[in-house]
PDB file of N, CA and C in Angstrom:
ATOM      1  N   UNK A   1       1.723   3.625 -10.323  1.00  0.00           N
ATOM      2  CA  UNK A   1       1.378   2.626  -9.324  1.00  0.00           C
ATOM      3  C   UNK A   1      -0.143   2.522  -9.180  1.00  0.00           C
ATOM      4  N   UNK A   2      -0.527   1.297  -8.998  1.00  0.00           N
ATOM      5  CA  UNK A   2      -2.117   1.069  -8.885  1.00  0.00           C
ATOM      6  C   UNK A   2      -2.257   1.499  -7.730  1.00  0.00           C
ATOM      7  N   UNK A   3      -3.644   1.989  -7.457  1.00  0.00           N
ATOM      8  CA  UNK A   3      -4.517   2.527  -6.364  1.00  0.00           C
ATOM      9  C   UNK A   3      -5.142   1.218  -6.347  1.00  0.00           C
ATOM     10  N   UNK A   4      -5.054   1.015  -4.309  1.00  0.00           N
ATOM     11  CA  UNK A   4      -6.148  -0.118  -3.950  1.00  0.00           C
ATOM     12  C   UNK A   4      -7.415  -0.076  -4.232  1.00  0.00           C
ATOM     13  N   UNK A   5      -8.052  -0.704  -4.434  1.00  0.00           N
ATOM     14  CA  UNK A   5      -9.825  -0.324  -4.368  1.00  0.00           C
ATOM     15  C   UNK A   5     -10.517  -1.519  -3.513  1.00  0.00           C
ATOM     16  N   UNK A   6     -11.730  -0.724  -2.966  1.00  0.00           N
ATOM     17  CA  UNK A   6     -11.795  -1.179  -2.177  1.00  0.00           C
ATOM     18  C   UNK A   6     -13.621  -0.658  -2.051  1.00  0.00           C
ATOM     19  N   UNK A   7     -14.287  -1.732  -2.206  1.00  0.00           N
ATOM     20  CA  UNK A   7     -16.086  -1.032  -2.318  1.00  0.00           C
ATOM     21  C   UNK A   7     -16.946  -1.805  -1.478  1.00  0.00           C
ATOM     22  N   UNK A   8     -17.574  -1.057  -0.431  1.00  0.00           N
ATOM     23  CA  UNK A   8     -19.007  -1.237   0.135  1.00  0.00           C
ATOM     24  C   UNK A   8     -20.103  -1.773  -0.423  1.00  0.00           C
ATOM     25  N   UNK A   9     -20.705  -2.587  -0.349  1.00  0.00           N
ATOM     26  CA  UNK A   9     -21.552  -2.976  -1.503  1.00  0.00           C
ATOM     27  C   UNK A   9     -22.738  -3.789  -0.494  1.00  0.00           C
ATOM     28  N   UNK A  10     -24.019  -3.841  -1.334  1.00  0.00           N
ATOM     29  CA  UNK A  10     -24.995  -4.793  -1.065  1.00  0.00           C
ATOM     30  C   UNK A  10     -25.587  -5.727  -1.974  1.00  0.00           C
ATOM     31  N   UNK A  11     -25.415  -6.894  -1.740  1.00  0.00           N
ATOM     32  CA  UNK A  11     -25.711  -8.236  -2.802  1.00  0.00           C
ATOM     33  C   UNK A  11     -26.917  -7.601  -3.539  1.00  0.00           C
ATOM     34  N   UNK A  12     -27.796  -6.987  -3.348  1.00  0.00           N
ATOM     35  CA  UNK A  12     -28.949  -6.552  -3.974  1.00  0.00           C
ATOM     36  C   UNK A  12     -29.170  -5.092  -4.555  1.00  0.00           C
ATOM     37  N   UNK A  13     -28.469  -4.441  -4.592  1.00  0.00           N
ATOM     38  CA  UNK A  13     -27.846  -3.125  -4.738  1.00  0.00           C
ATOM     39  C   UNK A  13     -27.884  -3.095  -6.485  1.00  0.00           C
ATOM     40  N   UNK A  14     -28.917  -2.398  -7.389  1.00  0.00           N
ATOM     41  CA  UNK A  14     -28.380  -2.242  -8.855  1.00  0.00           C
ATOM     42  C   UNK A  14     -27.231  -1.425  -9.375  1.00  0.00           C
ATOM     43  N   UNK A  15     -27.102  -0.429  -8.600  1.00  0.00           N
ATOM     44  CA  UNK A  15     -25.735   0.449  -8.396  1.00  0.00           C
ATOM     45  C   UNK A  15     -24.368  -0.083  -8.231  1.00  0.00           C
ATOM     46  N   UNK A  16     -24.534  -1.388  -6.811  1.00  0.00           N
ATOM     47  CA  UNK A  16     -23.589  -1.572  -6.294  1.00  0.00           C
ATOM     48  C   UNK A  16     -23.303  -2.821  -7.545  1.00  0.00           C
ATOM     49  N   UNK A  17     -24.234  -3.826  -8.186  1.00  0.00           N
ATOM     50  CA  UNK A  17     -23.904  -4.130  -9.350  1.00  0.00           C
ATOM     51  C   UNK A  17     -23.008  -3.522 -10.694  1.00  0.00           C
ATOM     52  N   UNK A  18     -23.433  -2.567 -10.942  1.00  0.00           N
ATOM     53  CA  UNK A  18     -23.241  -1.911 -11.730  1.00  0.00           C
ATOM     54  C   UNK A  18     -21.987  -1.485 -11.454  1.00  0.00           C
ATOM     55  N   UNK A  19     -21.477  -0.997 -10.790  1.00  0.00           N
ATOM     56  CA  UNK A  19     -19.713  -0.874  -9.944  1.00  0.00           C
ATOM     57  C   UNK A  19     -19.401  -1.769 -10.295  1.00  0.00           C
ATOM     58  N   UNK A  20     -19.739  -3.242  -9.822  1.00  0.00           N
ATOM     59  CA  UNK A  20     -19.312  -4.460  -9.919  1.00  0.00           C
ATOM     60  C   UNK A  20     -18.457  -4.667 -11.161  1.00  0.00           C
ATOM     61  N   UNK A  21     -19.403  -4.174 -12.432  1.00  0.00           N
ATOM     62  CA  UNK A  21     -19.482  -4.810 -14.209  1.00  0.00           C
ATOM     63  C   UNK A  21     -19.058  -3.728 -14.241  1.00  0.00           C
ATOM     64  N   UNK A  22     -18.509  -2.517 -14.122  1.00  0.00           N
ATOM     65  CA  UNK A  22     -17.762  -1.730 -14.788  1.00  0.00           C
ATOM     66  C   UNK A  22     -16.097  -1.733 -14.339  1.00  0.00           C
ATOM     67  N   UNK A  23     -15.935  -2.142 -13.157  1.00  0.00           N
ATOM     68  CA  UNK A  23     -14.598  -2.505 -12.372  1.00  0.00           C
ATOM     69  C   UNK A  23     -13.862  -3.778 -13.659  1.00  0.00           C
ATOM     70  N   UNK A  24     -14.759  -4.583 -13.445  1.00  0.00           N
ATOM     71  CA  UNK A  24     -14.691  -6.100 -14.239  1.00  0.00           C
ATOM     72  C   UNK A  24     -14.601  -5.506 -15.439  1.00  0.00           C
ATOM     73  N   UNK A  25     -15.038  -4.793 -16.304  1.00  0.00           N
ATOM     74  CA  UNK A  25     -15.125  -4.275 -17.710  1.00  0.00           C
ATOM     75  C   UNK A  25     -13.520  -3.289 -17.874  1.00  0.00           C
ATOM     76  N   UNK A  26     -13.588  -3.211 -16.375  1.00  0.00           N
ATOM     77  CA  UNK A  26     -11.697  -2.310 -16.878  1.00  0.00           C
ATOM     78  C   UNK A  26     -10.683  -2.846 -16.738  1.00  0.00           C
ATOM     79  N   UNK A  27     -10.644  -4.539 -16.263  1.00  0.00           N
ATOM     80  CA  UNK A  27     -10.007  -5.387 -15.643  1.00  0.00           C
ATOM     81  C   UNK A  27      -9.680  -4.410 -14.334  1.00  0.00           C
ATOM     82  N   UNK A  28     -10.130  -3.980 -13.343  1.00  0.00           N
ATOM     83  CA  UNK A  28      -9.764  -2.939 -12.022  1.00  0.00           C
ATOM     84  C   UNK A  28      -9.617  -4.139 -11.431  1.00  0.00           C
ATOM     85  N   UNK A  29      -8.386  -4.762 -10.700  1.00  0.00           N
ATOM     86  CA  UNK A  29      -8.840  -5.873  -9.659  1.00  0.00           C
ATOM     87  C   UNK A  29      -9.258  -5.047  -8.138  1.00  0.00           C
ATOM     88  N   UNK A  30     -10.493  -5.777  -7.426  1.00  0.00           N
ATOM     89  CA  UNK A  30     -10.591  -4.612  -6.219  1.00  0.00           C
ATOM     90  C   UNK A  30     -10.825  -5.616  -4.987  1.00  0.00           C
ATOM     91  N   UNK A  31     -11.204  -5.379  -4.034  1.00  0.00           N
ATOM     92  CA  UNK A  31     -12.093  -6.047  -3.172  1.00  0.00           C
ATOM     93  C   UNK A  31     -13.188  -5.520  -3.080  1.00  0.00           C
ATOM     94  N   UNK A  32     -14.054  -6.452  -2.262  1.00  0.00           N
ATOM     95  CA  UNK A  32     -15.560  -5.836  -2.302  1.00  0.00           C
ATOM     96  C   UNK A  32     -16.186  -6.518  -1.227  1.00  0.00           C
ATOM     97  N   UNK A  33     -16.927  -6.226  -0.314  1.00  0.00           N
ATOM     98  CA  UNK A  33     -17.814  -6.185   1.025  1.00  0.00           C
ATOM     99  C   UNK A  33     -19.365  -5.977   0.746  1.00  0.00           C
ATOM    100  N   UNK A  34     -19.829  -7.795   0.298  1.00  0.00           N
ATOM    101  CA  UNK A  34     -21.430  -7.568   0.549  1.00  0.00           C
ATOM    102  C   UNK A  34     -21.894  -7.156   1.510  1.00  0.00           C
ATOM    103  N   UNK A  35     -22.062  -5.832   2.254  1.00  0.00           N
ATOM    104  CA  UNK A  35     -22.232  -6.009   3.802  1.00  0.00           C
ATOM    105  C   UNK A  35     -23.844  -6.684   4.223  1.00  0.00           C
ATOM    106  N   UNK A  36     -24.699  -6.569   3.465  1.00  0.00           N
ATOM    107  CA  UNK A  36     -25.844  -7.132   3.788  1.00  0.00           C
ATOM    108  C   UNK A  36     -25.916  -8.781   4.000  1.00  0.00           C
ATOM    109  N   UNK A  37     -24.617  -9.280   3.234  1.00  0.00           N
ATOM    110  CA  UNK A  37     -24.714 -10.984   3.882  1.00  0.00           C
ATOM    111  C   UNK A  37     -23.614 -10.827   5.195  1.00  0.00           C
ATOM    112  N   UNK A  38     -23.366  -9.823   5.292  1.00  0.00           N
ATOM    113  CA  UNK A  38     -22.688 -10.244   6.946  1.00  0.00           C
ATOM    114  C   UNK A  38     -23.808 -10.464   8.361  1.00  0.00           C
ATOM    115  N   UNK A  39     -22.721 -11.313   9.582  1.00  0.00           N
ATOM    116  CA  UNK A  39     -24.164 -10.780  10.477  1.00  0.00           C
ATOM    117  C   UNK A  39     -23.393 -10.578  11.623  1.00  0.00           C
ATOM    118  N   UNK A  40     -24.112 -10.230  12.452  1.00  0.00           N
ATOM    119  CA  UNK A  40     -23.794 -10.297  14.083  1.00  0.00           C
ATOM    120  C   UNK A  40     -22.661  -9.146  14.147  1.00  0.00           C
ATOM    121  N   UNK A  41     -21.273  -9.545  15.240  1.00  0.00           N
ATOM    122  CA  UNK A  41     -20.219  -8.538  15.256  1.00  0.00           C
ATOM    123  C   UNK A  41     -19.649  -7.775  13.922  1.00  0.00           C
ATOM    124  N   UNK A  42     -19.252  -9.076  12.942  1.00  0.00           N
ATOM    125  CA  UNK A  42     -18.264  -8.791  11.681  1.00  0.00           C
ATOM    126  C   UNK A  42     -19.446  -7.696  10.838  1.00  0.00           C
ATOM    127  N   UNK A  43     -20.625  -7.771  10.710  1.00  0.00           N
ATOM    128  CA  UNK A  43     -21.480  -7.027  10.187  1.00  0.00           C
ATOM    129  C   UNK A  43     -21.330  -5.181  11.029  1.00  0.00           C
ATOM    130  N   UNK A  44     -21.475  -5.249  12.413  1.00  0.00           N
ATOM    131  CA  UNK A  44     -21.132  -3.828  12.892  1.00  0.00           C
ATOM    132  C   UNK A  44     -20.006  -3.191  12.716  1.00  0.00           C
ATOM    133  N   UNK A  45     -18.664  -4.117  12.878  1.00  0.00           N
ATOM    134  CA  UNK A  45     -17.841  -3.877  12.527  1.00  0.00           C
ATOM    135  C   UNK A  45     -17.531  -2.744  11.075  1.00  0.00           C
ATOM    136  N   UNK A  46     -17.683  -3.771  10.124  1.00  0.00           N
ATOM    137  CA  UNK A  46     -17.703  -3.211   8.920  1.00  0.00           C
ATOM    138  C   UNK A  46     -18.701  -1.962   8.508  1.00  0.00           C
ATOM    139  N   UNK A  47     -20.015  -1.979   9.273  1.00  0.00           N
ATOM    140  CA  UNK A  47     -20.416  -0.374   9.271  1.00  0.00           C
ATOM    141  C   UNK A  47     -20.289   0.653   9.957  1.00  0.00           C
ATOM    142  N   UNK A  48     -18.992   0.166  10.756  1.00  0.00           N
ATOM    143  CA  UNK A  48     -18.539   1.252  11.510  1.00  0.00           C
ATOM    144  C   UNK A  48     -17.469   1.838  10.830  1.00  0.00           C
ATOM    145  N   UNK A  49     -17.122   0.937   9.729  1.00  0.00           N
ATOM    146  CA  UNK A  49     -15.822   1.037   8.810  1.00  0.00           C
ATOM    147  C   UNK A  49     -16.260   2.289   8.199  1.00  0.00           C
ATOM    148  N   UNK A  50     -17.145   1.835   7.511  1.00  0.00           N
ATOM    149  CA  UNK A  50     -18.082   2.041   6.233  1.00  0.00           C
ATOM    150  C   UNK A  50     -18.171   3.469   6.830  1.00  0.00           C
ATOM    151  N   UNK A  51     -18.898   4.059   7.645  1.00  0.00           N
ATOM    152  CA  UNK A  51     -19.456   5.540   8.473  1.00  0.00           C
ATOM    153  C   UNK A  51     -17.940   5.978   8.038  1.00  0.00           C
ATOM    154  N   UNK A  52     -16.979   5.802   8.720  1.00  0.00           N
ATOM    155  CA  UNK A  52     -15.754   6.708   8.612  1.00  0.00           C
ATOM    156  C   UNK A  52     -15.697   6.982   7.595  1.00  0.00           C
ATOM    157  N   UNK A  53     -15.687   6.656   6.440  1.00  0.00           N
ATOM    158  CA  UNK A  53     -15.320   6.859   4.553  1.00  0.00           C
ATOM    159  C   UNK A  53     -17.001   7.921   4.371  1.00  0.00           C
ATOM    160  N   UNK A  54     -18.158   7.089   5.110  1.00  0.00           N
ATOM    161  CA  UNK A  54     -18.988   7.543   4.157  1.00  0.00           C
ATOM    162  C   UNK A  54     -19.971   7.398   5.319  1.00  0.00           C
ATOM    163  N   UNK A  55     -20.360   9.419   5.990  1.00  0.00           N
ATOM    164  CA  UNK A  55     -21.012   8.793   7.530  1.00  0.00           C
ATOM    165  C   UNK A  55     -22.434   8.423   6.905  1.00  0.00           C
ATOM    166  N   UNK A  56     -22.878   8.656   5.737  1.00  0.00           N
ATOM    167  CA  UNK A  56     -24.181   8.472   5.752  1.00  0.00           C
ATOM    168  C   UNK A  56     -24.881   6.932   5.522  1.00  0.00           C
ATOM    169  N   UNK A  57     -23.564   6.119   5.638  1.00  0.00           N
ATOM    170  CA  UNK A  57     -23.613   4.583   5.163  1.00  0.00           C
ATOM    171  C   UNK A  57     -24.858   4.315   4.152  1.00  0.00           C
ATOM    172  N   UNK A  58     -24.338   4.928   2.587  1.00  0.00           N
ATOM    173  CA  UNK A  58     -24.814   4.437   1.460  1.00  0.00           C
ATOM    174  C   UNK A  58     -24.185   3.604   0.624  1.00  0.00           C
ATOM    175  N   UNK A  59     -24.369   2.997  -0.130  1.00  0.00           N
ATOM    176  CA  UNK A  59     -24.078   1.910  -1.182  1.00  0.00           C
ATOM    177  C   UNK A  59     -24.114   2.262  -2.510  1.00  0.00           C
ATOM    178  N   UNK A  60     -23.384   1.843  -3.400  1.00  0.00           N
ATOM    179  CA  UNK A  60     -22.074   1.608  -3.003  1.00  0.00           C
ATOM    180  C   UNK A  60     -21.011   2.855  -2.295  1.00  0.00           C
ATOM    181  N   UNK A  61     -20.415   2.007  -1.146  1.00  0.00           N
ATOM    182  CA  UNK A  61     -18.911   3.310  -1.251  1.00  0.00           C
ATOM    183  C   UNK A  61     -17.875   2.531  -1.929  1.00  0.00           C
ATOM    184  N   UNK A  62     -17.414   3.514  -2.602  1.00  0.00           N
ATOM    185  CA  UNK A  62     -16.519   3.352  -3.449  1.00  0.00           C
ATOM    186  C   UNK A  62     -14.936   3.760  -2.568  1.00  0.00           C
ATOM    187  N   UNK A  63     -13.899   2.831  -2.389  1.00  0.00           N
ATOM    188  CA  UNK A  63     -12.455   4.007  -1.575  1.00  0.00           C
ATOM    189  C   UNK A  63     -11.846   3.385  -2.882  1.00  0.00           C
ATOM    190  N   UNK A  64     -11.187   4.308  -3.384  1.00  0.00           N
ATOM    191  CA  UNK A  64      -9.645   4.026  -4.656  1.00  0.00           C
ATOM    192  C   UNK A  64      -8.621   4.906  -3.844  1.00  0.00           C
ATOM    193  N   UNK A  65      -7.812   4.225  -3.580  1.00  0.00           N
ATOM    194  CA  UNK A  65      -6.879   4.987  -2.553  1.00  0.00           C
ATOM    195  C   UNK A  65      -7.189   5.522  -1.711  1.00  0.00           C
ATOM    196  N   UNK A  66      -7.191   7.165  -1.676  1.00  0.00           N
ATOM    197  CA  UNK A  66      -7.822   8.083  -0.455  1.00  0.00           C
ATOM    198  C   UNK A  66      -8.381   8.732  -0.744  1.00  0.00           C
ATOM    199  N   UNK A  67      -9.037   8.225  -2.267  1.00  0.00           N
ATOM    200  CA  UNK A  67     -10.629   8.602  -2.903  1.00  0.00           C
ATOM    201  C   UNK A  67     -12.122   8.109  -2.237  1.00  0.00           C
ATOM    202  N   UNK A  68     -12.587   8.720  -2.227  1.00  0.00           N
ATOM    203  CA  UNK A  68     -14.024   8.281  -1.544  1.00  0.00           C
ATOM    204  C   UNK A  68     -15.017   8.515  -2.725  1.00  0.00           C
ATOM    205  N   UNK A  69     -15.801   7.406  -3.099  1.00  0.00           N
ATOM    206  CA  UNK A  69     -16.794   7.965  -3.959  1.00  0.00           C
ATOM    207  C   UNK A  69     -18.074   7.343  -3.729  1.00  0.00           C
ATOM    208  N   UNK A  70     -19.100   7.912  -3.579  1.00  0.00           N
ATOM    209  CA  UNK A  70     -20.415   7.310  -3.287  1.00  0.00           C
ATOM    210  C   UNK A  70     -21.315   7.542  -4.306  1.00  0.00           C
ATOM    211  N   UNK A  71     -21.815   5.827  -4.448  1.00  0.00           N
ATOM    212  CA  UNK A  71     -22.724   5.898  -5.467  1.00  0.00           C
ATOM    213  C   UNK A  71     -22.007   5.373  -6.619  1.00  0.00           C
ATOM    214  N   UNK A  72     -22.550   5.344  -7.891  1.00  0.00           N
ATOM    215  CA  UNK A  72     -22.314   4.852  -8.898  1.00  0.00           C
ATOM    216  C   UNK A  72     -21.887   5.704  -9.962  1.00  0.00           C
ATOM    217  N   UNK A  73     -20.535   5.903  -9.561  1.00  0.00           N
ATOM    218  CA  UNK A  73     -20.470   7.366 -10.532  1.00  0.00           C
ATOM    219  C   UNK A  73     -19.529   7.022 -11.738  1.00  0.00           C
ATOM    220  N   UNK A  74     -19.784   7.062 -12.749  1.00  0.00           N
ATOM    221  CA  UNK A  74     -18.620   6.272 -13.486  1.00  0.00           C
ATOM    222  C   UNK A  74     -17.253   7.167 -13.933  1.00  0.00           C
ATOM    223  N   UNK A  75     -17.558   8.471 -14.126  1.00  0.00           N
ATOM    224  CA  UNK A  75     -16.968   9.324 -14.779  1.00  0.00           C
ATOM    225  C   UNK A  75     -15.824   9.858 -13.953  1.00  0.00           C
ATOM    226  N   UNK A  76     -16.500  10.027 -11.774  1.00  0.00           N
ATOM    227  CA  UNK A  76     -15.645  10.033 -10.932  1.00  0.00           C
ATOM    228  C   UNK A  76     -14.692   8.979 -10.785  1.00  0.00           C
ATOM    229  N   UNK A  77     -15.537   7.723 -11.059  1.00  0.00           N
ATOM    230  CA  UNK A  77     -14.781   5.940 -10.593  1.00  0.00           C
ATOM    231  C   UNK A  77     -13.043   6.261 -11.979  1.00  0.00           C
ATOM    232  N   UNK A  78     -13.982   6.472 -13.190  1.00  0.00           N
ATOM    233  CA  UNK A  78     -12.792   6.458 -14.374  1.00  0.00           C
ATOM    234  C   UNK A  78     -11.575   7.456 -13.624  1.00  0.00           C
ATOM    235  N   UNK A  79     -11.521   8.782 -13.519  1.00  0.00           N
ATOM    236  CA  UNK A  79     -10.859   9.700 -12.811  1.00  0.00           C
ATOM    237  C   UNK A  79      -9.943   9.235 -11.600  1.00  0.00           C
ATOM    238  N   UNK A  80     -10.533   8.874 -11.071  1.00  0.00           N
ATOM    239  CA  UNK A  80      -9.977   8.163  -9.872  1.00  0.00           C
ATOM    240  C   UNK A  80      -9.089   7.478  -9.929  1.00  0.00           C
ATOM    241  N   UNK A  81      -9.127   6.200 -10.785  1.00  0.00           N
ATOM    242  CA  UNK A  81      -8.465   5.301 -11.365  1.00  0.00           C
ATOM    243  C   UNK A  81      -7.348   5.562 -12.641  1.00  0.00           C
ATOM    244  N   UNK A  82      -7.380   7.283 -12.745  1.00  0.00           N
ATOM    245  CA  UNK A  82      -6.921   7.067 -14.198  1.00  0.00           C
ATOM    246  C   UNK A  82      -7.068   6.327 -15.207  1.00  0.00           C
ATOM    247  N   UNK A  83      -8.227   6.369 -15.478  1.00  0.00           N
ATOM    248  CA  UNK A  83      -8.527   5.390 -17.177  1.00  0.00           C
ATOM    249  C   UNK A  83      -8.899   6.503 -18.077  1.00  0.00           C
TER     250      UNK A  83
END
């Protein structure tokens, strides 16, 4: 069974790019949260999300199920995902 995925991200982020093109490179379908184009409530919201998974609110967080991975890790992301 597929694991949801599900990533923190910032439109300007080379990391959080880089997640981006390697997800896309495994066909991974995921969702993904520019949080830097959010604003106002929906923006706190979501980094209040974000703290629970990952209190130090860095970019990218990575959740694959009830995996947490921060940062751009490919070798954890592959693992995670079973590839």
């Amino acid at each position: 069974m597929k694991k949801p995925v599900k990533i923190y991200t910032l439109s300007t982020c080379s990391h959080c790019k880089a997640t981006k093109t390697f997800l896309n490179d495994c066909a991974v379908e995921y969702e993904f949260t520019d949080v830097d184009l959010l604003q106002g409530g929906e923006r706190t919201a979501i980094l209040e999300d974000v703290k629970k998974w990952n209190p130090q609110c860095s970019f990218p967080t990575i959740i694959i199920g009830d995996k947490v991975i921060i940062g751009y890790k490919e070798d954890e992301i592959r693992e995670a995902l079973g590839l």
